[in-house]
C-alpha atoms as a PDB file:
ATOM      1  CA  UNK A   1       0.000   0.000   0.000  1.00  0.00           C
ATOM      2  CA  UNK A   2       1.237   3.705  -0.841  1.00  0.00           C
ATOM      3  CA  UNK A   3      -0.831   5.648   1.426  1.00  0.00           C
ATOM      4  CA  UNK A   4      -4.217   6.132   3.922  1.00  0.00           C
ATOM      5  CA  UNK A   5      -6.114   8.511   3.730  1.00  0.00           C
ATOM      6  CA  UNK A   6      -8.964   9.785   5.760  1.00  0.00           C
ATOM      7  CA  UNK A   7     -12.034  11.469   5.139  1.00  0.00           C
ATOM      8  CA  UNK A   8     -11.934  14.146   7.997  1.00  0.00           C
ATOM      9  CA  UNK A   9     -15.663  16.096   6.858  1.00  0.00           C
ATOM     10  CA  UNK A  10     -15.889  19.677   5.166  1.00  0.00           C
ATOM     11  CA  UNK A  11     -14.538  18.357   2.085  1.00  0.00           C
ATOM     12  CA  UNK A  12     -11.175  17.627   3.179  1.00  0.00           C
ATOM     13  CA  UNK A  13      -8.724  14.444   3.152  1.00  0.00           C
ATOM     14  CA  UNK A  14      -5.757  13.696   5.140  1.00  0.00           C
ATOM     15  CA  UNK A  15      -3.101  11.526   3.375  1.00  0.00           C
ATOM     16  CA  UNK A  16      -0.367   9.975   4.893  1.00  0.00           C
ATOM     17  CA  UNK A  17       2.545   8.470   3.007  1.00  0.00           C
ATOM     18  CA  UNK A  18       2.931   4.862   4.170  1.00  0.00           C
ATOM     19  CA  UNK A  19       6.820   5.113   3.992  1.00  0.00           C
ATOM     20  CA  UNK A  20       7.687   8.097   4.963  1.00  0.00           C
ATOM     21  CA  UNK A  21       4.915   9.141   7.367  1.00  0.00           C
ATOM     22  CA  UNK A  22       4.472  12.336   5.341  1.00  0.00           C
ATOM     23  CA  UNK A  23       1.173  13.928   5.732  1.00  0.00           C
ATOM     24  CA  UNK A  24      -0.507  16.462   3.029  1.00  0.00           C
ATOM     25  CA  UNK A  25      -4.289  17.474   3.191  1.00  0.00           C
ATOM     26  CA  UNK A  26      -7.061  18.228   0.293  1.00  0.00           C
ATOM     27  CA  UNK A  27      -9.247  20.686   0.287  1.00  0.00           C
ATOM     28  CA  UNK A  28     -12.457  21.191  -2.384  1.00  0.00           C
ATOM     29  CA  UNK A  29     -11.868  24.021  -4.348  1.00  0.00           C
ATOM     30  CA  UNK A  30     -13.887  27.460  -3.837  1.00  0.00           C
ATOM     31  CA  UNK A  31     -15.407  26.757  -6.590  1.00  0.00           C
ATOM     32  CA  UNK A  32     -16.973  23.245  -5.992  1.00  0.00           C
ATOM     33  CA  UNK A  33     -17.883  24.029  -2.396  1.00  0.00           C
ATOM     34  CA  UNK A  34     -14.680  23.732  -0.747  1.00  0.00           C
ATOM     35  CA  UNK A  35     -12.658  26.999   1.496  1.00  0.00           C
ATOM     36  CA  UNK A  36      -9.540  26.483  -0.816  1.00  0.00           C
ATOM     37  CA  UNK A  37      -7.145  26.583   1.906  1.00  0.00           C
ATOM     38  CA  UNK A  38      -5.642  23.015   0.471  1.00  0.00           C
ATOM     39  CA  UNK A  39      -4.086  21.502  -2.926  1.00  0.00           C
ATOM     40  CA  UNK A  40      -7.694  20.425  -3.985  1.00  0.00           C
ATOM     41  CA  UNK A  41      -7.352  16.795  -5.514  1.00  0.00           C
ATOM     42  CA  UNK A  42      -7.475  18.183  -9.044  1.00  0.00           C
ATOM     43  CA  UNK A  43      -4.177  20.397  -7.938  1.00  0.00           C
ATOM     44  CA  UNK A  44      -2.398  17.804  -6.975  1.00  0.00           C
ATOM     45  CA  UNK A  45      -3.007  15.909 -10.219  1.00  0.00           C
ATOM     46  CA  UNK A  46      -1.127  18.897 -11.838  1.00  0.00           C
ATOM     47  CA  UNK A  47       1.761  19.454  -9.125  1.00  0.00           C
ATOM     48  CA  UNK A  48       2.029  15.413  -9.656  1.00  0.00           C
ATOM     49  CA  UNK A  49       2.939  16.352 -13.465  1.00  0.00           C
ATOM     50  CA  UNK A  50       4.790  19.175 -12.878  1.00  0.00           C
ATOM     51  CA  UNK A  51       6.600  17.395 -10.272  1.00  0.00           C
ATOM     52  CA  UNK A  52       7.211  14.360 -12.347  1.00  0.00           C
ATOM     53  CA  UNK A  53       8.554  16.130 -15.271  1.00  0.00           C
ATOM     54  CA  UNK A  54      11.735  17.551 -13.231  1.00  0.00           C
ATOM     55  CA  UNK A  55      12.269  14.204 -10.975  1.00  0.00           C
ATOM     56  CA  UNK A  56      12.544  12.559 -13.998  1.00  0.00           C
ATOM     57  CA  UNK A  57      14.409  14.693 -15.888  1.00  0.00           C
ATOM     58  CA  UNK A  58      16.713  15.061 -12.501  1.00  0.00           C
ATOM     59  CA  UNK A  59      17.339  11.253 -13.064  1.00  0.00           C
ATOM     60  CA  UNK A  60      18.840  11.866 -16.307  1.00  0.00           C
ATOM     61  CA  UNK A  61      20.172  14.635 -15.531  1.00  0.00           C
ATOM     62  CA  UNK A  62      22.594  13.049 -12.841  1.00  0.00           C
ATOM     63  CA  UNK A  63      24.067  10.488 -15.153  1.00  0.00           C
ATOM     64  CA  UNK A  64      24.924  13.298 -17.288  1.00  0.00           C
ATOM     65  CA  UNK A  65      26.891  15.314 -14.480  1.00  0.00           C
ATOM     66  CA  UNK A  66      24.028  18.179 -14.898  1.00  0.00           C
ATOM     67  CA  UNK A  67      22.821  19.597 -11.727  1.00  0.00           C
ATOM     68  CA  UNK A  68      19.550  21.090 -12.234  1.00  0.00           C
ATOM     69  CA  UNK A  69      18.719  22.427  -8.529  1.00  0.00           C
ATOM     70  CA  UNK A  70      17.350  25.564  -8.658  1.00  0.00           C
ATOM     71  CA  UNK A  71      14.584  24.839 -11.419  1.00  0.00           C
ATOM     72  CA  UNK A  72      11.364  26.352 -10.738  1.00  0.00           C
ATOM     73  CA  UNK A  73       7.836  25.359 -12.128  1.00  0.00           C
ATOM     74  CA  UNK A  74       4.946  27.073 -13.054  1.00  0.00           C
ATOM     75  CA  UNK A  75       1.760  25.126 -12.745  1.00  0.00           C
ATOM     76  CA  UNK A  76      -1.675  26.777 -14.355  1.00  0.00           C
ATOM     77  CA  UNK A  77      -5.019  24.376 -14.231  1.00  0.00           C
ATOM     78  CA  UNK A  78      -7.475  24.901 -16.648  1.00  0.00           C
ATOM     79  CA  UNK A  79     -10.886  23.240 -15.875  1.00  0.00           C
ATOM     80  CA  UNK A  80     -13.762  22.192 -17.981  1.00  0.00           C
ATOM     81  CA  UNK A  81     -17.302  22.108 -16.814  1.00  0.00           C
ATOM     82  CA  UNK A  82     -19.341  19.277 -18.909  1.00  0.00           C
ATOM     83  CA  UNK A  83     -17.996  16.758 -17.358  1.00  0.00           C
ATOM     84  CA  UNK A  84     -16.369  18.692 -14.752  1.00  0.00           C
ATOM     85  CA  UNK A  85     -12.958  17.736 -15.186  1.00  0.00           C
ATOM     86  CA  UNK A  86      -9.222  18.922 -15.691  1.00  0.00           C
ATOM     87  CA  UNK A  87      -8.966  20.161 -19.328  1.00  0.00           C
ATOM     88  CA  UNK A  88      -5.753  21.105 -19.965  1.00  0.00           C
ATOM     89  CA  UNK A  89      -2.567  21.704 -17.756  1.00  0.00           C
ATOM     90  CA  UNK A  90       0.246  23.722 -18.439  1.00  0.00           C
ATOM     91  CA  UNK A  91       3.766  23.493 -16.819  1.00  0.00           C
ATOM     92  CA  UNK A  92       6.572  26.396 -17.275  1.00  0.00           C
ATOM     93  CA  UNK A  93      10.293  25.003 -16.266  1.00  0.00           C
ATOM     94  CA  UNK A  94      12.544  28.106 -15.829  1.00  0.00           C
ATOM     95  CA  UNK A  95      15.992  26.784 -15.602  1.00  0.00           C
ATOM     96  CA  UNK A  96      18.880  28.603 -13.669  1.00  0.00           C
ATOM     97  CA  UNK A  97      20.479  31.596 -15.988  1.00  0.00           C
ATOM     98  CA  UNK A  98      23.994  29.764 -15.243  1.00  0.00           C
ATOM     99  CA  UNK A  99      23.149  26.517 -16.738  1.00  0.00           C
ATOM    100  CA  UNK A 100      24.729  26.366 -19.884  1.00  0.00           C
ATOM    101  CA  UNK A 101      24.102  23.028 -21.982  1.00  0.00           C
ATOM    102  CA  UNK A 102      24.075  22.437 -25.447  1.00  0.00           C
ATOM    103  CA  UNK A 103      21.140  21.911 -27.552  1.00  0.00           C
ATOM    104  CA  UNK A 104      21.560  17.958 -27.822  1.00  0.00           C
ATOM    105  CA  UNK A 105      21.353  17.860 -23.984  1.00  0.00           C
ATOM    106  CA  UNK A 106      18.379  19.954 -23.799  1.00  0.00           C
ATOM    107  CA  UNK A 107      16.865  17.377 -26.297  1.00  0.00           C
ATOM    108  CA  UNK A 108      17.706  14.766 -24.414  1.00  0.00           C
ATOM    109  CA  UNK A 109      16.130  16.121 -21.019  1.00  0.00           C
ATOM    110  CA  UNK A 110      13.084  17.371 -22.491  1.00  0.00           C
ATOM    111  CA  UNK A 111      12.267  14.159 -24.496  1.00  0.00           C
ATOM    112  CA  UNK A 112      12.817  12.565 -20.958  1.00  0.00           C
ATOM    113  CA  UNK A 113      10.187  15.039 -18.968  1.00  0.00           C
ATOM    114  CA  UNK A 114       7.751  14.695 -21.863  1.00  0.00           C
ATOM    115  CA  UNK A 115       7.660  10.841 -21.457  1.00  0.00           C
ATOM    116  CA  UNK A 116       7.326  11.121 -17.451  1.00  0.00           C
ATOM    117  CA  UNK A 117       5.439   8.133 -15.882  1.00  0.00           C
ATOM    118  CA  UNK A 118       2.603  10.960 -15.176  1.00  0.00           C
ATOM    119  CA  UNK A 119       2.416  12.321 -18.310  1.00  0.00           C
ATOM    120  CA  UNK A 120       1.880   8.968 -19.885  1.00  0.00           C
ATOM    121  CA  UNK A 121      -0.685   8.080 -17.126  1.00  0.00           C
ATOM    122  CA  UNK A 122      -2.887  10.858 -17.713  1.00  0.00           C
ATOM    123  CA  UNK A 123      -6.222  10.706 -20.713  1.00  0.00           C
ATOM    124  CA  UNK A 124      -5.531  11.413 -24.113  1.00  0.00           C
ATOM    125  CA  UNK A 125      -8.095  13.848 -23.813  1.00  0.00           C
ATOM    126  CA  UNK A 126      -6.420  16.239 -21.289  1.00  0.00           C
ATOM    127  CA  UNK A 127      -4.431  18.772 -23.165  1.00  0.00           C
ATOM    128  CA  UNK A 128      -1.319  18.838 -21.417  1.00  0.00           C
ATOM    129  CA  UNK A 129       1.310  21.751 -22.863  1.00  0.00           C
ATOM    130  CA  UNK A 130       4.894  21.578 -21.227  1.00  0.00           C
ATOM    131  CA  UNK A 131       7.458  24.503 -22.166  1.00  0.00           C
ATOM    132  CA  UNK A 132      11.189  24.321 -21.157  1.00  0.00           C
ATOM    133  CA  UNK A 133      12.420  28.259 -20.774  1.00  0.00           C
ATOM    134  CA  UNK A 134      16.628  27.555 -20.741  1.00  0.00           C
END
């Protein structure tokens, strides 16, 4: 098993990680009900993208001898309505200024984040857009 979680009421979920004992909490979202003072589940569907795109990459990256600390990640959620649903997701990787690699390792890192075990988990439907700012 990978985690429990319990329903607590008011919308909101408390999930421990089996192996580490690390705890995170949902919340609804304002707009479904919920006081939005949580990652609602649908926002941690996109942080588990976003997040999956640089561990991956960071994988790579270390049997390359490329150090990629300091990346930081936009995450925007888009939802649809009719089934309510995600609809697209977009993630933004800025890259630190000082990292300097040439265009065949860039390749090689973004094919890797692109293919993420998320991104290839999620429904074709789902318009996921990915952009690598160097």
């Amino acid at each position: 098993m990978t985690a429990s979680i319990v329903y607590k009421g008011d919308l909101r979920c408390e999930c421990t990680h089996l192996q580490s004992g690390t705890v995170i909490e949902t919340d609804a979202p304002t707009d479904n009900r919920g006081k939005g003072e949580r990652f609602s589940p649908t926002d941690t569907v996109c942080v588990a993208l976003a997040t999956c795109v640089i561990t991956t990459m960071g994988i790579k990256a270390n049997d390359m001898e490329i150090n990629l600390a300091g990346t930081k990640i936009d995450v925007t959620k888009h939802m649809l309505s009719d089934p309510r649903r995600i609809g697209k997701i977009e993630v933004i990787l800025h890259f630190e200024q000082s990292l300097n690699l040439s265009e065949k390792d860039r390749v090689i890192l973004e094919r890797i984040g692109d293919n993420c075990p998320v991104a290839k988990s999620l429904h074709p439907d789902l318009e996921v857009v990915i952009k690598y700012k160097w």
